[in-house]
Protein backbone atom coordinates (compact mmCIF):
# COMPACT_ATOMS: atom_id res chain seq x y z
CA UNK A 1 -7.39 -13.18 -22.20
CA UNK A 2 -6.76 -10.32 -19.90
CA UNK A 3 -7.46 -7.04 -20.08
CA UNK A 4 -3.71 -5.98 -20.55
CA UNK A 5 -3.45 -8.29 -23.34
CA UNK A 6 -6.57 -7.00 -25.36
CA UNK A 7 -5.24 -3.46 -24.47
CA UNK A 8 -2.28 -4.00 -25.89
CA UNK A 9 -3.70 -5.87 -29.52
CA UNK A 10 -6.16 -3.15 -29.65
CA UNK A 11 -3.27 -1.04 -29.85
CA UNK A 12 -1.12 -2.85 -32.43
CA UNK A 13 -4.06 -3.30 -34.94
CA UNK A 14 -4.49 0.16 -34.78
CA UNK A 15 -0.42 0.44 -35.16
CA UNK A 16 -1.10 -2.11 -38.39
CA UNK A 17 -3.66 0.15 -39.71
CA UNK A 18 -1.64 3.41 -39.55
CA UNK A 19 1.34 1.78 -41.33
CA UNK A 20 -0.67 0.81 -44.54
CA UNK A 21 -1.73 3.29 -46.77
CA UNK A 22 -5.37 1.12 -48.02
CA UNK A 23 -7.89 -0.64 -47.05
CA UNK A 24 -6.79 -4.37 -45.72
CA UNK A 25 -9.53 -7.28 -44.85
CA UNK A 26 -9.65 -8.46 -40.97
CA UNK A 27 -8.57 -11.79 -41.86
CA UNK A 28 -4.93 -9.89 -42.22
CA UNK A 29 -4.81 -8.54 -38.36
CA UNK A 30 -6.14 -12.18 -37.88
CA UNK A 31 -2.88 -13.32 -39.32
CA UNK A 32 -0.92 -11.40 -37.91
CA UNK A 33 -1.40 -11.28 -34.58
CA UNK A 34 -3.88 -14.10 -33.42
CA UNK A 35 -3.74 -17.03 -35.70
CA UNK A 36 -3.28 -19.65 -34.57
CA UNK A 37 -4.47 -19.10 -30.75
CA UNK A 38 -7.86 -17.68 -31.48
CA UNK A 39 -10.38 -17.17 -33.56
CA UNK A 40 -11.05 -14.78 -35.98
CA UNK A 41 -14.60 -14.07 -34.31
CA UNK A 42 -11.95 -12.84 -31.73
CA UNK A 43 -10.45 -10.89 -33.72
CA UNK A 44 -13.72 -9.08 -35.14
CA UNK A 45 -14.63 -8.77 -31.16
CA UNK A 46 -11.69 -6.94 -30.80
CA UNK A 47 -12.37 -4.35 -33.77
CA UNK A 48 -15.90 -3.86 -32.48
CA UNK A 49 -14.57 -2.99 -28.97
CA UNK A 50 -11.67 -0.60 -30.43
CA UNK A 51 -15.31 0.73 -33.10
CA UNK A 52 -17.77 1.40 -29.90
CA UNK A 53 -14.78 3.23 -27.86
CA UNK A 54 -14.24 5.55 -30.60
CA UNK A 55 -15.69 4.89 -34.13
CA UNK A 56 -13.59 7.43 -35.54
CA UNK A 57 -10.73 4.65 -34.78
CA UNK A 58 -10.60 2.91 -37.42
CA UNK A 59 -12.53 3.31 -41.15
CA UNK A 60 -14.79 -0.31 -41.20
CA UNK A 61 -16.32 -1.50 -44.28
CA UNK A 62 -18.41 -4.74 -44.27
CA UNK A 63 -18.98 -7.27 -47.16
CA UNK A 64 -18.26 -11.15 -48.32
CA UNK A 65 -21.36 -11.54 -45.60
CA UNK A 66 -19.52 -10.09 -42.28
CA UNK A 67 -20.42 -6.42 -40.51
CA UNK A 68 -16.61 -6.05 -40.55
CA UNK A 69 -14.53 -6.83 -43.92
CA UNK A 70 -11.97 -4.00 -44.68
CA UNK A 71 -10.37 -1.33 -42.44
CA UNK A 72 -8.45 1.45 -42.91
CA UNK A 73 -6.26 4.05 -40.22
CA UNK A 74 -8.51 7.39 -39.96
CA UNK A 75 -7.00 10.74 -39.16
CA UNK A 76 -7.74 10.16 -35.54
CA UNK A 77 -5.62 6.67 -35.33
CA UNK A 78 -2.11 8.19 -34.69
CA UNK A 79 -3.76 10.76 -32.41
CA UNK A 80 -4.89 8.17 -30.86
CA UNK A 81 -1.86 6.30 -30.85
CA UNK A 82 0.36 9.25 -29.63
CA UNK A 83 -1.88 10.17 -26.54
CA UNK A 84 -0.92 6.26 -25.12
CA UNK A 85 -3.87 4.52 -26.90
CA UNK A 86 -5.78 1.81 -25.29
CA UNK A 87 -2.72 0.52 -22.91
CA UNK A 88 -2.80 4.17 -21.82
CA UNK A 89 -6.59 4.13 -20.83
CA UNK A 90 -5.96 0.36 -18.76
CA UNK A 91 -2.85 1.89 -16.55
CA UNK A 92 -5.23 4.90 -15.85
CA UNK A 93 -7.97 2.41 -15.32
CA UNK A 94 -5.62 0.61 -12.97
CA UNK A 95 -4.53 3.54 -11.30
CA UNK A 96 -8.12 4.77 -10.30
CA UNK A 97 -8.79 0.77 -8.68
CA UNK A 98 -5.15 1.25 -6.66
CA UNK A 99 -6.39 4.61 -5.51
CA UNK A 100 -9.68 3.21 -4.59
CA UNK A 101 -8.48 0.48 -2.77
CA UNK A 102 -5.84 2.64 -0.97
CA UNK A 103 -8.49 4.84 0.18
CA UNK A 104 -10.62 2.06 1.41
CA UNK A 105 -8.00 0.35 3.25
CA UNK A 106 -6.14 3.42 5.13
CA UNK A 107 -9.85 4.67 6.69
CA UNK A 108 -9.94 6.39 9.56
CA UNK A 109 -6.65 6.57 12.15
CA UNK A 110 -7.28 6.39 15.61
CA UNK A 111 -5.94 8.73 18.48
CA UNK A 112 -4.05 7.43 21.61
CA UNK A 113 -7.44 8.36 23.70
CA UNK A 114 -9.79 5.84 21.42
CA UNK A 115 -6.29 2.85 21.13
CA UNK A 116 -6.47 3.13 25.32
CA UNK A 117 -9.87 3.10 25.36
CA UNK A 118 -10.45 0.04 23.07
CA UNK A 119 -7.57 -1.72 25.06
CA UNK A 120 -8.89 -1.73 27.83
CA UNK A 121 -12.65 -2.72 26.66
CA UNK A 122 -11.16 -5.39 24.89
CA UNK A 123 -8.63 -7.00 27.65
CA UNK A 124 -11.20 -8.21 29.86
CA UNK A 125 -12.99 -10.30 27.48
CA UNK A 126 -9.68 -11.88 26.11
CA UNK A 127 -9.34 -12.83 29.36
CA UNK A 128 -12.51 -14.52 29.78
CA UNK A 129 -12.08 -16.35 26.64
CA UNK A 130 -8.52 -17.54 28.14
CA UNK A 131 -9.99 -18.74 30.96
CA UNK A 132 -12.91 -20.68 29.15
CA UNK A 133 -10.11 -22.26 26.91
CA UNK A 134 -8.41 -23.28 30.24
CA UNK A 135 -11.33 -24.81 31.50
CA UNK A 136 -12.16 -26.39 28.41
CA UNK A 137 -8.71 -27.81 28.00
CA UNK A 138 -8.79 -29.07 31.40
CA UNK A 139 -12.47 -31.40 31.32
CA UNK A 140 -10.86 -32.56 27.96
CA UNK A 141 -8.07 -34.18 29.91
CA UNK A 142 -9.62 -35.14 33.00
CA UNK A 143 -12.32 -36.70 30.74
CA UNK A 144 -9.35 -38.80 28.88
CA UNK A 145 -7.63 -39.36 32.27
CA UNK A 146 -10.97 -41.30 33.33
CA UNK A 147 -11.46 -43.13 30.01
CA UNK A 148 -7.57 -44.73 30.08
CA UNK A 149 -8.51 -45.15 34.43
CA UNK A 150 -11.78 -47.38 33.18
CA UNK A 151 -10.17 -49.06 30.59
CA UNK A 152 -7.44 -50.28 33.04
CA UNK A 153 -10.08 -51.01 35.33
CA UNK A 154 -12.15 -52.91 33.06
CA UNK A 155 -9.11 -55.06 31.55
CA UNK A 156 -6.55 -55.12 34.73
CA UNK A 157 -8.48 -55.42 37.92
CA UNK A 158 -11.77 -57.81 37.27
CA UNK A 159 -11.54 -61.41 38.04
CA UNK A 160 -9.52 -63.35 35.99
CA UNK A 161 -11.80 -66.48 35.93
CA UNK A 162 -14.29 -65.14 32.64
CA UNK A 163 -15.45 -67.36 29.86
CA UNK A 164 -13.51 -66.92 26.63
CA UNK A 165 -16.72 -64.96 24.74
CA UNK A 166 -18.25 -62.63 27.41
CA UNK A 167 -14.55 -61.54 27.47
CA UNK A 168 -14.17 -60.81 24.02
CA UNK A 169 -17.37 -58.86 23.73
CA UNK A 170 -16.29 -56.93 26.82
CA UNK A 171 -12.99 -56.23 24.87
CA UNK A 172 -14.98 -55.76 21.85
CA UNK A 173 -17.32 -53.02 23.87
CA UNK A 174 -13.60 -51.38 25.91
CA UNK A 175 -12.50 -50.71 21.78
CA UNK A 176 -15.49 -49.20 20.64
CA UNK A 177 -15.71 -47.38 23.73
CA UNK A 178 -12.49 -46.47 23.19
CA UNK A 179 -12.43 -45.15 19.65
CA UNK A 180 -15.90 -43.15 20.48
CA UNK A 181 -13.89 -41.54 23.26
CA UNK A 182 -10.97 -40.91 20.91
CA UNK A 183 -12.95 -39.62 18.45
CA UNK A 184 -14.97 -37.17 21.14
CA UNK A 185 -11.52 -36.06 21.89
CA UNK A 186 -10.12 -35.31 18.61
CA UNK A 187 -12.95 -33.07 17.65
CA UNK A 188 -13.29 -31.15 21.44
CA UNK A 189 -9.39 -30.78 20.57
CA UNK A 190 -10.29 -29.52 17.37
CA UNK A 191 -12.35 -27.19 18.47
CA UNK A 192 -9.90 -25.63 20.92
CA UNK A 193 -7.59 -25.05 18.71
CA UNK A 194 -9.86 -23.07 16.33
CA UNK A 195 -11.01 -20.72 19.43
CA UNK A 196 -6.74 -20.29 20.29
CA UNK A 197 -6.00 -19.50 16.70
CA UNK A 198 -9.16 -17.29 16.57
CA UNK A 199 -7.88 -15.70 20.16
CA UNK A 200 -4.35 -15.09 18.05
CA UNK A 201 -5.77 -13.35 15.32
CA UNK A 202 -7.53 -11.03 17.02
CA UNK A 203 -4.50 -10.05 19.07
């Protein structure tokens, strides 16, 4: 359950409690507002958390073997109640974390002098990361160019006159060859396009 949601049943037993005039047992709020969803353990929980907030909250009596049995509205309860009650005290809480957070975020600005200066510190070593990529880009096809060149070779250009098995093995050997290659390729591939989205973000 969130913390909006307990906020806001803290705030309507206490609600419950200030329209009755006497003392009413737990399993009533239970009832009322959780049955059949939860559990009346919950529902105890619940009166314990609005009890160690404020124990002026609510008048508890225990008995019939629980810490919590019968509770009553206190002359604090629509005090309480009027000042925003527990819903009040979770948009403040929320309010403080959005603050927080906007103050972490925002930090420091920088001036035009420090944005130049981190330009240029920072353009020469894209570069050289570009041109590494390039390079890298450039073995990876050259090596493929060579695999598909030997492949050719090995199938197009030998001798036709080969027994039946030793060419199947070497056919055999040209596809595994050929997969490992593939496989080499995919992954070096891979692995330049992690450094180019990488290069992207940090534009």
């Amino acid at each position: 359950m969130s913390e909006f949601f307990k906020a806001e049943l803290k705030d309507r037993f206490l609600e419950y409690a200030l329209e009755r005039t006497d003392y009413f047992q737990i399993h009533t709020l239970y009832d009322e507002f959780l049955r059949p969803n939860y559990s009346l353990a919950y529902a105890q929980k619940l009166v314990k958390e609005i009890q160690e907030y404020d124990p002026d909250l609510l008048d508890v009596m225990g008995g019939n073997g629980m810490d919590i049995f019968m509770l009553a509205s206190t002359s604090s309860t629509g005090d309480f109640l009027d000042e925003g009650g527990f819903m009040n005290l979770y948009v403040k809480e929320e309010e403080k974390w959005d603050t927080f957070l906007s103050q972490l975020s925002s930090g420091p600005k920088l001036s035009k002098e420090e944005k130049k200066l981190l330009k240029k510190t920072t353009t020469p070593a894209l570069k050289k990361e570009k041109t590494l990529l390039i390079a890298l880009i450039a073995a990876v096809a050259i090596s493929f160019l060579f695999t598909l060149i030997s492949i050719f070779k090995e199938t197009l250009l030998e001798p036709e006159y080969v027994p039946a098995d030793v060419f199947e093995r070497k056919m055999d050997q040209l596809r595994e060859q050929y997969i490992l290659e593939n496989e080499k390729l995919r992954l070096e591939l891979r692995e330049v396009q992690v450094k180019l989205d990488s290069l992207e973000v940090q534009r």
